[in-house]
C-alpha atoms as a PDB file:
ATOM      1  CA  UNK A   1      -0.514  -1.498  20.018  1.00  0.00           C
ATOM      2  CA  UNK A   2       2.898  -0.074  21.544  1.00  0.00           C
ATOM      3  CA  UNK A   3       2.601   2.651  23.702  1.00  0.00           C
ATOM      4  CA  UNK A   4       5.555   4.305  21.388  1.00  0.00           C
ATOM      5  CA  UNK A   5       2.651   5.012  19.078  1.00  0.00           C
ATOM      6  CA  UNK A   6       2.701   8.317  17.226  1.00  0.00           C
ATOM      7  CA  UNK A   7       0.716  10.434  15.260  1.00  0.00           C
ATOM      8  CA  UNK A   8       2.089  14.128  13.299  1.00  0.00           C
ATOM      9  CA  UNK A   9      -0.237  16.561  11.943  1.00  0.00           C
ATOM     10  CA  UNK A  10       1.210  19.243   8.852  1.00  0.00           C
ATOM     11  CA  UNK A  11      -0.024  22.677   7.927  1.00  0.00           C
ATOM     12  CA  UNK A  12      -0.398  22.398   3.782  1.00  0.00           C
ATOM     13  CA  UNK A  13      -1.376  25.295   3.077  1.00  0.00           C
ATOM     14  CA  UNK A  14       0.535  29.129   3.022  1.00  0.00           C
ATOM     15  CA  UNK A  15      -0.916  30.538   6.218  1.00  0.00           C
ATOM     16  CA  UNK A  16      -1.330  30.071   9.525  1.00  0.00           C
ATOM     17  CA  UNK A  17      -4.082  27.277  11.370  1.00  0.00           C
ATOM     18  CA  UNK A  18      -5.144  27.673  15.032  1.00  0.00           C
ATOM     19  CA  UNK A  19      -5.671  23.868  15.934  1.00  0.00           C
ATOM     20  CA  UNK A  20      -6.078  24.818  19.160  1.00  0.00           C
ATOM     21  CA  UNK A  21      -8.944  22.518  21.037  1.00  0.00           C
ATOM     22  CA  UNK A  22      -9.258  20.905  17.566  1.00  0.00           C
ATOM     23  CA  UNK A  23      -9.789  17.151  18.639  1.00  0.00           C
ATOM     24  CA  UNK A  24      -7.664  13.727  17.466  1.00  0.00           C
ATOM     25  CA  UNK A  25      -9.428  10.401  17.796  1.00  0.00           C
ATOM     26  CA  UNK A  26      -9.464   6.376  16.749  1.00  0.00           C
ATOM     27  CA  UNK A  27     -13.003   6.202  16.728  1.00  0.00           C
ATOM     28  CA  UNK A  28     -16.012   7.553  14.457  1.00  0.00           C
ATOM     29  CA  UNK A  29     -18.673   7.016  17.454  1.00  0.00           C
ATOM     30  CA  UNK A  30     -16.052   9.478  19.618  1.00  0.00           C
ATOM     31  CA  UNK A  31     -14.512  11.892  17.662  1.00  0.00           C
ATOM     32  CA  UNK A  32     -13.616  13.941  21.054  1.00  0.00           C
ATOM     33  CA  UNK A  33     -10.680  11.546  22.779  1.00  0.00           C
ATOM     34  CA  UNK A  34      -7.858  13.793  23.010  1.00  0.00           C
ATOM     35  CA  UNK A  35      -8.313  17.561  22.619  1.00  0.00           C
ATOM     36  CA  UNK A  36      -5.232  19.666  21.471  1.00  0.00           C
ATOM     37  CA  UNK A  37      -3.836  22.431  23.742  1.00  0.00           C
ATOM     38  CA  UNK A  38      -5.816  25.609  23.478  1.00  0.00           C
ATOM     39  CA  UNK A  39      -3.795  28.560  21.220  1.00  0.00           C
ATOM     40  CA  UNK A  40      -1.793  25.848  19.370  1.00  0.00           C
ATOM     41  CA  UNK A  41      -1.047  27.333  16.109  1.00  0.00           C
ATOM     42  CA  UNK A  42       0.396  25.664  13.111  1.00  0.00           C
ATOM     43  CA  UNK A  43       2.662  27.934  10.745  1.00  0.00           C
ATOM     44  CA  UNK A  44       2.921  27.310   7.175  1.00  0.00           C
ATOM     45  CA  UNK A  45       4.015  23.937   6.364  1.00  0.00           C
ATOM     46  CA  UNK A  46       4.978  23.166  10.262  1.00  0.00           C
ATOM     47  CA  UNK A  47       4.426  19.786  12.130  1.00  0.00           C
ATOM     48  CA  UNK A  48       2.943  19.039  15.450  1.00  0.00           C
ATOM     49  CA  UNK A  49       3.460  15.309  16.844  1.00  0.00           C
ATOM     50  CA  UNK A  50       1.653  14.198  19.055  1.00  0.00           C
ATOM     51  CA  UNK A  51       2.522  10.738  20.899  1.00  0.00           C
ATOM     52  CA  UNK A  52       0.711   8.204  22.886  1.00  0.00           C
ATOM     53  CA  UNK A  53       3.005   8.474  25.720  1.00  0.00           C
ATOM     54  CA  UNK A  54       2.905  12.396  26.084  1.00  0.00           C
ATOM     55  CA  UNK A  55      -0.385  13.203  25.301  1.00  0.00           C
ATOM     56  CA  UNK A  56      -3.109  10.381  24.246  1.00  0.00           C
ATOM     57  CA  UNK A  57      -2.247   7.483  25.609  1.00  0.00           C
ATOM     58  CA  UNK A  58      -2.958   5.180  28.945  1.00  0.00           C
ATOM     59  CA  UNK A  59       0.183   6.936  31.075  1.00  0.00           C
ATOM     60  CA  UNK A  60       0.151  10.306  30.070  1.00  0.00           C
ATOM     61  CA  UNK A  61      -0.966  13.006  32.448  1.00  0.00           C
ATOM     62  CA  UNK A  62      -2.111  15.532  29.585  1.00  0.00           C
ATOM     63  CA  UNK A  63      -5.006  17.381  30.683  1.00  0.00           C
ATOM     64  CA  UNK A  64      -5.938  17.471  26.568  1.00  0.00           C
ATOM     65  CA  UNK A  65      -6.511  13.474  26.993  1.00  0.00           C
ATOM     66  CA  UNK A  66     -10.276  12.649  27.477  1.00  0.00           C
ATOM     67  CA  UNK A  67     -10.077   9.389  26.744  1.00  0.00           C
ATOM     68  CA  UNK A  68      -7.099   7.513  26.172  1.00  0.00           C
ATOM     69  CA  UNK A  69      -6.155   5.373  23.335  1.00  0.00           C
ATOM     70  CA  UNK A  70      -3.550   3.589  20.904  1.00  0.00           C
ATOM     71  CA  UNK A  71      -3.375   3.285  17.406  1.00  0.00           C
ATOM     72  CA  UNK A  72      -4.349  -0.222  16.610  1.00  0.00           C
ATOM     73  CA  UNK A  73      -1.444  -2.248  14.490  1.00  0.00           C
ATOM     74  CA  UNK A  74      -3.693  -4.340  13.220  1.00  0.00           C
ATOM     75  CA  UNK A  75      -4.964  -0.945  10.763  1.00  0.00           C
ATOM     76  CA  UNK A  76      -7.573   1.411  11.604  1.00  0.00           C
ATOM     77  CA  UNK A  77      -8.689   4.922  11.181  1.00  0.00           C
ATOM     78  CA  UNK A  78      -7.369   8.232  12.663  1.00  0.00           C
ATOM     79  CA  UNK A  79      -9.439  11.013  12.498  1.00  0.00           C
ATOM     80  CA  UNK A  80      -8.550  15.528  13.313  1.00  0.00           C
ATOM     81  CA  UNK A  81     -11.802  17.572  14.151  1.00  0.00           C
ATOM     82  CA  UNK A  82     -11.995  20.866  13.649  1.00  0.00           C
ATOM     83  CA  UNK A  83     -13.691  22.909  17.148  1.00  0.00           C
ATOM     84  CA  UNK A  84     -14.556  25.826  18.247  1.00  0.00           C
ATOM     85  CA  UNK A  85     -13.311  25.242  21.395  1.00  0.00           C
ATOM     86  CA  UNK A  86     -16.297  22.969  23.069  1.00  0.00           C
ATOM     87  CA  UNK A  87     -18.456  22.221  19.402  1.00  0.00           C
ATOM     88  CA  UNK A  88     -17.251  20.224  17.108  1.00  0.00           C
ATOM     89  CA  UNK A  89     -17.152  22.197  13.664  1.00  0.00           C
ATOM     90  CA  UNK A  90     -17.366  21.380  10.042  1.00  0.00           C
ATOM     91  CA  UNK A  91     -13.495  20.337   9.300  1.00  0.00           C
ATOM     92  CA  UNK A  92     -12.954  16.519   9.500  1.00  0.00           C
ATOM     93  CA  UNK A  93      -9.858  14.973   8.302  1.00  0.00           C
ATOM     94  CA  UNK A  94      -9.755  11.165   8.526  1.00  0.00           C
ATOM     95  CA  UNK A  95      -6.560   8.861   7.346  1.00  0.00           C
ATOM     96  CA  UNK A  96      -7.548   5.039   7.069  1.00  0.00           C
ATOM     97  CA  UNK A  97      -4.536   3.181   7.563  1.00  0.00           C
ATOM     98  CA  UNK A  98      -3.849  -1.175   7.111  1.00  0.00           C
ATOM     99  CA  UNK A  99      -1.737  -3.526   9.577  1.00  0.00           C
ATOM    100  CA  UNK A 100       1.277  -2.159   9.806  1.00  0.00           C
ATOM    101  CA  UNK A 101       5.047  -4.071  10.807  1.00  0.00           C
ATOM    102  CA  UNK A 102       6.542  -3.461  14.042  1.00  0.00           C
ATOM    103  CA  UNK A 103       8.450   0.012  14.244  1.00  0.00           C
ATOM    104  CA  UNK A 104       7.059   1.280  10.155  1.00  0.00           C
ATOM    105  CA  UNK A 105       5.009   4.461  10.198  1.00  0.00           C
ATOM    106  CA  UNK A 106       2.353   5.091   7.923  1.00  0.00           C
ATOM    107  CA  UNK A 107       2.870   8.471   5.750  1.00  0.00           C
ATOM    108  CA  UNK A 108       1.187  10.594   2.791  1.00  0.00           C
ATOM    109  CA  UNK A 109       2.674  10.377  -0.472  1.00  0.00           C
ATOM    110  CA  UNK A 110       2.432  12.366  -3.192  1.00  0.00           C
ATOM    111  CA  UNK A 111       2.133  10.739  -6.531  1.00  0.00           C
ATOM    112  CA  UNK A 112       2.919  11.785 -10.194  1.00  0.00           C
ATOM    113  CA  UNK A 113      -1.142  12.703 -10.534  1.00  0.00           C
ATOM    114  CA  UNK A 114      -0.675  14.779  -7.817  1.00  0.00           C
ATOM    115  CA  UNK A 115      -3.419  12.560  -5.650  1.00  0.00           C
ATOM    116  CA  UNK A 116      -1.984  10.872  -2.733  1.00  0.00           C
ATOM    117  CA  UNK A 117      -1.572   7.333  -1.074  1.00  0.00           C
ATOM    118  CA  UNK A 118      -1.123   7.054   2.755  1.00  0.00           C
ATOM    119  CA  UNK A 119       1.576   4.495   2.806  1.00  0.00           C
ATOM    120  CA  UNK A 120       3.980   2.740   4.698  1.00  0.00           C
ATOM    121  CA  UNK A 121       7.432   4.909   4.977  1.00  0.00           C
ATOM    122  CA  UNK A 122      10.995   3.779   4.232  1.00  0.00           C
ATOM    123  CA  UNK A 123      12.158   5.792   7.453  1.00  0.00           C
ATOM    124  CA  UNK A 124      10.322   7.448  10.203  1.00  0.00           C
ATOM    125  CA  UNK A 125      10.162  11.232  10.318  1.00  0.00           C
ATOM    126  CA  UNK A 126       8.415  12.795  13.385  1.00  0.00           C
ATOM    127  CA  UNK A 127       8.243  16.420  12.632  1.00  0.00           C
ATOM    128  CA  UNK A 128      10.196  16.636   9.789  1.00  0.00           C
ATOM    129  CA  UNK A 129       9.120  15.835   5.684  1.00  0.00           C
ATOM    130  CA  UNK A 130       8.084  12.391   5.126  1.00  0.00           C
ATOM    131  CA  UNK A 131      10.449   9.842   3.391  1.00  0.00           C
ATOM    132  CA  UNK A 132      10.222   8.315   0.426  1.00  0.00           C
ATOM    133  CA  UNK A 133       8.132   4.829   0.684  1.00  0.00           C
ATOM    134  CA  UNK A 134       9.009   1.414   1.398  1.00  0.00           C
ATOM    135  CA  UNK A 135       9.784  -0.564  -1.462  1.00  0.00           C
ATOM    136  CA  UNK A 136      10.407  -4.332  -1.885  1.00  0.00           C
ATOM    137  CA  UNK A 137      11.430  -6.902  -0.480  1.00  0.00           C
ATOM    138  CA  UNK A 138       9.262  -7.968  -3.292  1.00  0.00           C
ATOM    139  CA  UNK A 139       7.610  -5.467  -6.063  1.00  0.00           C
ATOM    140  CA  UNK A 140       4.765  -6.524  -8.765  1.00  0.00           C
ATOM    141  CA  UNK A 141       7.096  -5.883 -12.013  1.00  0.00           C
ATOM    142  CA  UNK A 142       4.787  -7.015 -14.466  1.00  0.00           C
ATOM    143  CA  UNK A 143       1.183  -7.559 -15.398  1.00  0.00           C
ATOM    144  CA  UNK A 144      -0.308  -9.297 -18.131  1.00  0.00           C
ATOM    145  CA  UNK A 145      -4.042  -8.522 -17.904  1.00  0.00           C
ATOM    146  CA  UNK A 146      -5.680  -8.626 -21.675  1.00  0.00           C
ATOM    147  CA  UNK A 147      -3.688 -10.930 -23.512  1.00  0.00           C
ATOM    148  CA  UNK A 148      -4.852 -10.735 -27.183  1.00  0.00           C
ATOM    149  CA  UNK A 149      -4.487 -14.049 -28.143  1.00  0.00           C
ATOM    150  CA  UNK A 150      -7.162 -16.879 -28.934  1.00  0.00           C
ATOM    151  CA  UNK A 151      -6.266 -18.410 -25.336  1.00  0.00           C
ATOM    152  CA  UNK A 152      -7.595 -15.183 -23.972  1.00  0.00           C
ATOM    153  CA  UNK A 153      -7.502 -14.309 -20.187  1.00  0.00           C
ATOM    154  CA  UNK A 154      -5.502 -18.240 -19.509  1.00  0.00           C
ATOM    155  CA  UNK A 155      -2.149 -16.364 -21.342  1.00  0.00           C
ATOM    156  CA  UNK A 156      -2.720 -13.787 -17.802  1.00  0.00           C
ATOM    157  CA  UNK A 157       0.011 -13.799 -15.733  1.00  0.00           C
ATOM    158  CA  UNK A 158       1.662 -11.548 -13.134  1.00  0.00           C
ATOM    159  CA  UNK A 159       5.328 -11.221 -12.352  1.00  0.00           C
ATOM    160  CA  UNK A 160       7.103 -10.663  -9.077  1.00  0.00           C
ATOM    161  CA  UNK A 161      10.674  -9.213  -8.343  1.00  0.00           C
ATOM    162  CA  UNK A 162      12.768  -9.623  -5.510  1.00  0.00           C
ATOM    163  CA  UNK A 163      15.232  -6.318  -5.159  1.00  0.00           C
ATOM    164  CA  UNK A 164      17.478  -7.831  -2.529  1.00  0.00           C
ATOM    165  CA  UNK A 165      20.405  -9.808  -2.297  1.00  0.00           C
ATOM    166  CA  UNK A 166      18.996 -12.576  -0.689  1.00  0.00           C
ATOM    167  CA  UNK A 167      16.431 -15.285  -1.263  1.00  0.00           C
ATOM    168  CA  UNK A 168      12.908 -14.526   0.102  1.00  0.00           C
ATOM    169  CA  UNK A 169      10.518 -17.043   1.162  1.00  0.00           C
ATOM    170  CA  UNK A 170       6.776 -16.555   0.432  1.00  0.00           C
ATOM    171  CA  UNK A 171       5.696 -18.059   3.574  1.00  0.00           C
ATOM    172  CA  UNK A 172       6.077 -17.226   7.333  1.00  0.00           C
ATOM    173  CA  UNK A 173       7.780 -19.531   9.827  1.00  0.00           C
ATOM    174  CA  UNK A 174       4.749 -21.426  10.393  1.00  0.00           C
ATOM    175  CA  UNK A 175       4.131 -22.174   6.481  1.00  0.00           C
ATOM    176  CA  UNK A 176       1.578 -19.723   6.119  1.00  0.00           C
ATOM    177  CA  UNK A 177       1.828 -18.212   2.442  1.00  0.00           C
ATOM    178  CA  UNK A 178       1.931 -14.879   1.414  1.00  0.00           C
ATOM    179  CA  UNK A 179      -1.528 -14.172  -1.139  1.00  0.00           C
ATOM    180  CA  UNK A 180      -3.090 -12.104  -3.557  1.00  0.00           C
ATOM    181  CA  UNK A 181      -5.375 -10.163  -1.410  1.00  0.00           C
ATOM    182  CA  UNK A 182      -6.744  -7.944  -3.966  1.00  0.00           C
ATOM    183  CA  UNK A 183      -7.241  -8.569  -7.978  1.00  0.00           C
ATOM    184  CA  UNK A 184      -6.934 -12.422  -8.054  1.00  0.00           C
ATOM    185  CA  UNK A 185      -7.250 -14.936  -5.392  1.00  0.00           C
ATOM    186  CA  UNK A 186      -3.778 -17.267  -5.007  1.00  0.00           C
ATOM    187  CA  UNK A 187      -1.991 -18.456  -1.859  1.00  0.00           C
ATOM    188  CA  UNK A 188       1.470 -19.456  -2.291  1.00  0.00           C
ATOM    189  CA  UNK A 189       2.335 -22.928  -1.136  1.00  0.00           C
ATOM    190  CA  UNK A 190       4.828 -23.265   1.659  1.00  0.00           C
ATOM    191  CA  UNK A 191       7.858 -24.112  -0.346  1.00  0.00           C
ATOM    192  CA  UNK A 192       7.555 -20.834  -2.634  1.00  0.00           C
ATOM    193  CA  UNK A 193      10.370 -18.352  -2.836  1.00  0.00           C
ATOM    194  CA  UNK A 194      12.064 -15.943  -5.303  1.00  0.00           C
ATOM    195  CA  UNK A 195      15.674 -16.336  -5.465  1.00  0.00           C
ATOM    196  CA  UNK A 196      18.212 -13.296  -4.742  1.00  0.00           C
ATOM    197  CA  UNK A 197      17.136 -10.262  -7.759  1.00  0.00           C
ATOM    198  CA  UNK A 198      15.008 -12.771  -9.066  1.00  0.00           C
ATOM    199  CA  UNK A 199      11.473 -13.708 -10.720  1.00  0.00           C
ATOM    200  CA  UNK A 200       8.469 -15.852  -9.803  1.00  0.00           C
ATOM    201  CA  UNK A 201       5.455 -15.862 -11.905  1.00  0.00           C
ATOM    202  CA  UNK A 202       1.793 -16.493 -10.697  1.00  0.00           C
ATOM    203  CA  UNK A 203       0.025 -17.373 -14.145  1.00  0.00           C
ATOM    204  CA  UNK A 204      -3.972 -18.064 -14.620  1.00  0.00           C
ATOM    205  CA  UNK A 205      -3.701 -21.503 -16.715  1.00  0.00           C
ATOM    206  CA  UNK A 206      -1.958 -24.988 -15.251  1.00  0.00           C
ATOM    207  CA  UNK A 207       2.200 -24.238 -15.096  1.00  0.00           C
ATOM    208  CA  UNK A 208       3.094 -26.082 -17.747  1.00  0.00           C
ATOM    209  CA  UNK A 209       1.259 -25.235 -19.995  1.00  0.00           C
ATOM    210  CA  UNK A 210       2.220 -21.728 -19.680  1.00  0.00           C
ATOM    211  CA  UNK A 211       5.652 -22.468 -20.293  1.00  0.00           C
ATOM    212  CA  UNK A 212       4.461 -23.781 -23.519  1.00  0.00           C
ATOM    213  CA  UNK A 213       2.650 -20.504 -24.110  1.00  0.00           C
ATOM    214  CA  UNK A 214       5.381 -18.166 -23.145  1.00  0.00           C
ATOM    215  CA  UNK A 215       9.285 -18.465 -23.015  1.00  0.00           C
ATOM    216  CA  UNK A 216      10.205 -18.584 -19.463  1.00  0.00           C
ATOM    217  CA  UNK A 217      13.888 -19.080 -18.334  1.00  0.00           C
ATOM    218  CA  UNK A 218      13.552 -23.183 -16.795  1.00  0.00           C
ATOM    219  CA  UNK A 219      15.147 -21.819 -13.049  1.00  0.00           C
ATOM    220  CA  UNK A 220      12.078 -19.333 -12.507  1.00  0.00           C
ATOM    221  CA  UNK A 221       9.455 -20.532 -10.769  1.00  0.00           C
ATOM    222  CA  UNK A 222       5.928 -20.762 -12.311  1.00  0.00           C
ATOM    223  CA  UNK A 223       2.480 -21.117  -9.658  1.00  0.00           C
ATOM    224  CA  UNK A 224      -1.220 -21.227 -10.350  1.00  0.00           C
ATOM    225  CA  UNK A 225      -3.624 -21.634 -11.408  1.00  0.00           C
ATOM    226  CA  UNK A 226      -4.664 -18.518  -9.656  1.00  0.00           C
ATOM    227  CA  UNK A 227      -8.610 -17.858  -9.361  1.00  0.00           C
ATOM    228  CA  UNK A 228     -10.255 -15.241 -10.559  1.00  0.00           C
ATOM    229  CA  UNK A 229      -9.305 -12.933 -13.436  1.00  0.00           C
ATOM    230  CA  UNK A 230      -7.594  -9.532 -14.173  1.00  0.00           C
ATOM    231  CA  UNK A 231     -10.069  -6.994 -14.708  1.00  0.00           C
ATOM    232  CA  UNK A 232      -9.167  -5.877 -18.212  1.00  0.00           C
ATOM    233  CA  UNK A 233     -10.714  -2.297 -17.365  1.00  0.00           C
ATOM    234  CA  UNK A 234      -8.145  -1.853 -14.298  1.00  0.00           C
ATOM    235  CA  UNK A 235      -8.504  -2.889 -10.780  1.00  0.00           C
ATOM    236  CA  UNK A 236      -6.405  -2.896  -7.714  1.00  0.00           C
ATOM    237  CA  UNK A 237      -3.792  -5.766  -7.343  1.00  0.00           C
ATOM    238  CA  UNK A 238      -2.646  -5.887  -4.042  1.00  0.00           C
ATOM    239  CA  UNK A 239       0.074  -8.294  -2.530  1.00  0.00           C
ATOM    240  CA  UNK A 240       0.315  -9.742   1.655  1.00  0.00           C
ATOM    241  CA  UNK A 241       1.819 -11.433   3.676  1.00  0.00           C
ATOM    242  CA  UNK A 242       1.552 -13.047   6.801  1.00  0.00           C
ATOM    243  CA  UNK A 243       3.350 -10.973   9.992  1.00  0.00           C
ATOM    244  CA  UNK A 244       1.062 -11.327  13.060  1.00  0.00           C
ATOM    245  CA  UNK A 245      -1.891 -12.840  14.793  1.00  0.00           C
ATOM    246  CA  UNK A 246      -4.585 -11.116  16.709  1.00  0.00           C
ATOM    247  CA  UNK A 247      -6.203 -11.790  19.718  1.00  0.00           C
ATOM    248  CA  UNK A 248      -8.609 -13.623  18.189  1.00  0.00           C
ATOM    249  CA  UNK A 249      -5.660 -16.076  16.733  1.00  0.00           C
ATOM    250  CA  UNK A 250      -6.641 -15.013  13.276  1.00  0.00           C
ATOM    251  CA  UNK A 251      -3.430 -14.144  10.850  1.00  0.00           C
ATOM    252  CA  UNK A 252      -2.688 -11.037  10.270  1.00  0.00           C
ATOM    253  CA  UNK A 253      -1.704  -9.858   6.881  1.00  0.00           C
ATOM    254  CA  UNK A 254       0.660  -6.915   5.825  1.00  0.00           C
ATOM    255  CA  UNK A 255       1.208  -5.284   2.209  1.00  0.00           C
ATOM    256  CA  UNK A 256       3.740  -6.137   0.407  1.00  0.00           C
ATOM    257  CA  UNK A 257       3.162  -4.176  -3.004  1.00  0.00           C
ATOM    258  CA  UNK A 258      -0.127  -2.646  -4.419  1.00  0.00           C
ATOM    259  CA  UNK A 259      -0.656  -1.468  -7.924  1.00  0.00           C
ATOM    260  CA  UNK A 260      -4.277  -0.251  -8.817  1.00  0.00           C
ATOM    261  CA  UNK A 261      -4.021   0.256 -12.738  1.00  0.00           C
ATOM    262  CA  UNK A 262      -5.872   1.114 -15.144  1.00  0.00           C
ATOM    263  CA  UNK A 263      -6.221   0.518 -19.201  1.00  0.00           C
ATOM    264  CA  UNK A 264      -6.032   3.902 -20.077  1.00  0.00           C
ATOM    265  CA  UNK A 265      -9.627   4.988 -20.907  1.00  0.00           C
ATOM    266  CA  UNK A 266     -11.235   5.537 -17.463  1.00  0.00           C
ATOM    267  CA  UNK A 267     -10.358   9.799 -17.309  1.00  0.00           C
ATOM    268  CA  UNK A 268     -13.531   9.738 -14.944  1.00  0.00           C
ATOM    269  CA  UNK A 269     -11.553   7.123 -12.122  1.00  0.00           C
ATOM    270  CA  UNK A 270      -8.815  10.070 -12.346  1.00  0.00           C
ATOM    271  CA  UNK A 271      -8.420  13.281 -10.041  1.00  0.00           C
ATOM    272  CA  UNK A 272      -7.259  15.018 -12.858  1.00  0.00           C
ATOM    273  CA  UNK A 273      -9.697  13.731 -15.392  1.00  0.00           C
ATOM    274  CA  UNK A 274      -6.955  11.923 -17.146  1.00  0.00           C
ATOM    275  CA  UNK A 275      -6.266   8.373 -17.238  1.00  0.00           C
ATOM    276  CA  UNK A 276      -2.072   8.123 -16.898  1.00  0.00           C
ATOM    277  CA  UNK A 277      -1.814   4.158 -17.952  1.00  0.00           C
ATOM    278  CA  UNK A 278      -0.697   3.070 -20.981  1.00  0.00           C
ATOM    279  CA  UNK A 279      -3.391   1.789 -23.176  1.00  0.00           C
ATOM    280  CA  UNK A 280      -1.239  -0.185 -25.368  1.00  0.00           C
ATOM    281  CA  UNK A 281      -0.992  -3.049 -22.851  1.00  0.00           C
ATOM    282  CA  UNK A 282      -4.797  -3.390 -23.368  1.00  0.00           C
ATOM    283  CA  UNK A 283      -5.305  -6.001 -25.629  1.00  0.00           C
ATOM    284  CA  UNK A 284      -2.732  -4.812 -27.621  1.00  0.00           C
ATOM    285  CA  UNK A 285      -0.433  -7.530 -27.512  1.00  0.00           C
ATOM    286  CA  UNK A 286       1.806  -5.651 -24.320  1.00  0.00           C
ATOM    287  CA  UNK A 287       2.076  -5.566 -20.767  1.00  0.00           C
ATOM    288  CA  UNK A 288       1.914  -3.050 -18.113  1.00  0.00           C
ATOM    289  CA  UNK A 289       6.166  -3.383 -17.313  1.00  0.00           C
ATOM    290  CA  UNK A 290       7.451  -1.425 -14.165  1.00  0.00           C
ATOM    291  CA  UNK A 291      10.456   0.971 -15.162  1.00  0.00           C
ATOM    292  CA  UNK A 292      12.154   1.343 -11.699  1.00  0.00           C
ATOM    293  CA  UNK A 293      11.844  -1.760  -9.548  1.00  0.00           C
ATOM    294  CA  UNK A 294      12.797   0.269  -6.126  1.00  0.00           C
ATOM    295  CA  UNK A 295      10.363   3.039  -7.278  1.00  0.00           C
ATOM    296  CA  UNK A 296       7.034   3.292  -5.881  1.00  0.00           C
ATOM    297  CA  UNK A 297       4.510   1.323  -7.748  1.00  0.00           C
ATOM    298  CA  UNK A 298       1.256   2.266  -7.434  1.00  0.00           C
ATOM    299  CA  UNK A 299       2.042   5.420 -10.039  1.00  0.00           C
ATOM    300  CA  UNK A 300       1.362   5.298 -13.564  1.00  0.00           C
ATOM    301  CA  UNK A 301       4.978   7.070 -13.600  1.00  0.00           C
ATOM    302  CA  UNK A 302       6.636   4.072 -12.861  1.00  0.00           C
ATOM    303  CA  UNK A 303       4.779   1.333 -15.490  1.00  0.00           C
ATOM    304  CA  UNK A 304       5.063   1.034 -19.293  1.00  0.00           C
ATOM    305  CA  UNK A 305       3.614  -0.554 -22.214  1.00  0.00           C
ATOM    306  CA  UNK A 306       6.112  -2.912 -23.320  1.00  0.00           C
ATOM    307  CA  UNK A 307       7.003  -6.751 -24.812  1.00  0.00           C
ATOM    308  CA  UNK A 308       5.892  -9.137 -22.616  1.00  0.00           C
ATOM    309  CA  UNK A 309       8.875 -10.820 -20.840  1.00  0.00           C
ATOM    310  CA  UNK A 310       7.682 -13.291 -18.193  1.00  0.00           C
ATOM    311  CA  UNK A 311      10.789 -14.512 -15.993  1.00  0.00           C
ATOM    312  CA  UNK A 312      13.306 -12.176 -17.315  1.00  0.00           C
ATOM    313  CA  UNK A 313      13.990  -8.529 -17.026  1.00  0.00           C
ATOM    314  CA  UNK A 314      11.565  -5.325 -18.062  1.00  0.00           C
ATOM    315  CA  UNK A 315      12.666  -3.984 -21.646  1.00  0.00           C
END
């Protein structure tokens, strides 16, 4: 982890918190690493940041540190504990956060359901409101989970969109392949990429046939067969790729795009007891389409019901 690690805290609510000997920590076993100055008050909707080099880490002299630590890049869990000033007390707040790229905070974001995703941030924002979060390079544009025709789940397919200018390869230098860590199970091979504002589709039945199945434009390219299937209830569909090793030599994988949908009838899966996706896409002959392809994704806000249009653009 780099010692320029970083952690800010927010007052949500419309009065005043003392924090004050409230304790920060990396670890469930100890929640009592660093301990925040005594009489530290937070004010409606203020920030406090707190950083590994002035107050938690290995080199700083902060009397508040009690055992020093870094955030881990390779994801882990932070966790604020509420004390009376030597007990811990009944307030926990705990943010579990994945690998993260060199330099990208992680941030909450409020979605259209009004629930939130801890994410990682276009920009970083110490002490001020967080931005808006990283989209791209690559976005899941389109899902076909519950085809309706007699082929069944083989006419599946997903659809990936590159928003940038320039080609991007689906491997790392070393030929390792981005995946499907979540929903299906599919490695790209090491010659995969998606050309500048282009498509690549990851279908569940051989290539070719597909492309006798669907019309797809002859310059996008077509991989599977992927394993697994598309839960035709909902599930989360979650996109990697390789950007690190750990000690241990193992890969470590980043997200690229997440989307957990859902087929409109699960109001119990919901915060607000009401399931946002479009059901029309379930077995009804359309497919969950993303609207804005530099929008957020994993908000019902941002998908459709719509034609199925694998290789070409959303209707």
């Amino acid at each position: 982890s780099s010692p320029g690690d970083w952690i800010e805290l927010k007052n949500t609510t419309s009065a005043s918190i003392n924090i004050g000997n409230w304790f920060l920590s990396d670890d469930a076993e100890d929640l009592t690493k660093y301990q925040i100055k005594a009489g530290t008050v937070l004010a409606p909707g203020a920030y406090l940041v707190l950083s590994a080099d002035a107050n938690f880490g290995t080199a700083s002299s902060d009397t508040g540190k009690l055992v020093d630590f870094a955030f881990s890049e390779y994801g882990e869990t932070a966790y604020l504990t509420s004390s009376d000033g030597t007990v811990i007390t009944g307030y926990r707040e705990k943010e579990d956060f994945d690998a993260s790229e060199n330099g990208i905070a992680f941030g909450r974001y409020q979605k259209s359901t009004g629930s939130y995703n801890f994410v990682a941030m276009s920009s970083n924002t110490p002490g001020a409101a967080n931005a808006y979060p990283k989209v791209g390079p690559v976005v899941i544009n389109e899902i076909m989970y519950n085809p309706p025709d007699l082929n069944g789940q083989n006419s599946e397919y997903i659809e990936l969109r590159n928003t940038t200018g320039s080609r991007v390869n689906l491997y790392d230098v070393n030929g390792v392949g981005w995946e499907f860590s979540d929903g299906i199970d599919y490695v790209f091979p090491s010659d995969a990429n998606i050309p500048a504002n282009g498509y690549l589709l990851v279908v569940k039945t051989t290539p070719a046939y597909f492309r006798t199945r669907y019309i797809v434009p002859s310059n996008v390219m077509v991989f599977g067969p992927y394993g697994g299937n598309l839960s035709n209830g909902g599930e989360k569909l979650e996109l990697v790729k390789p950007s690190d090793t750990d000690e241990l030599g193992q890969t470590v994988y980043t997200r690229v795009d997440r989307v957990v949908y859902s087929d409109g009838s699960h109001p119990e899966d919901c915060p607000e007891g009401v399931d946002l996706w479009p059901a029309q896409a379930d077995g009804k002959g359309k497919s969950l389409s993303r609207k804005v392809v530099t929008a957020y994704g994993n908000d019902p806000n941002n998908w459709q019901a719509s034609n199925p249009t694998p290789g070409t653009a959303n209707p």
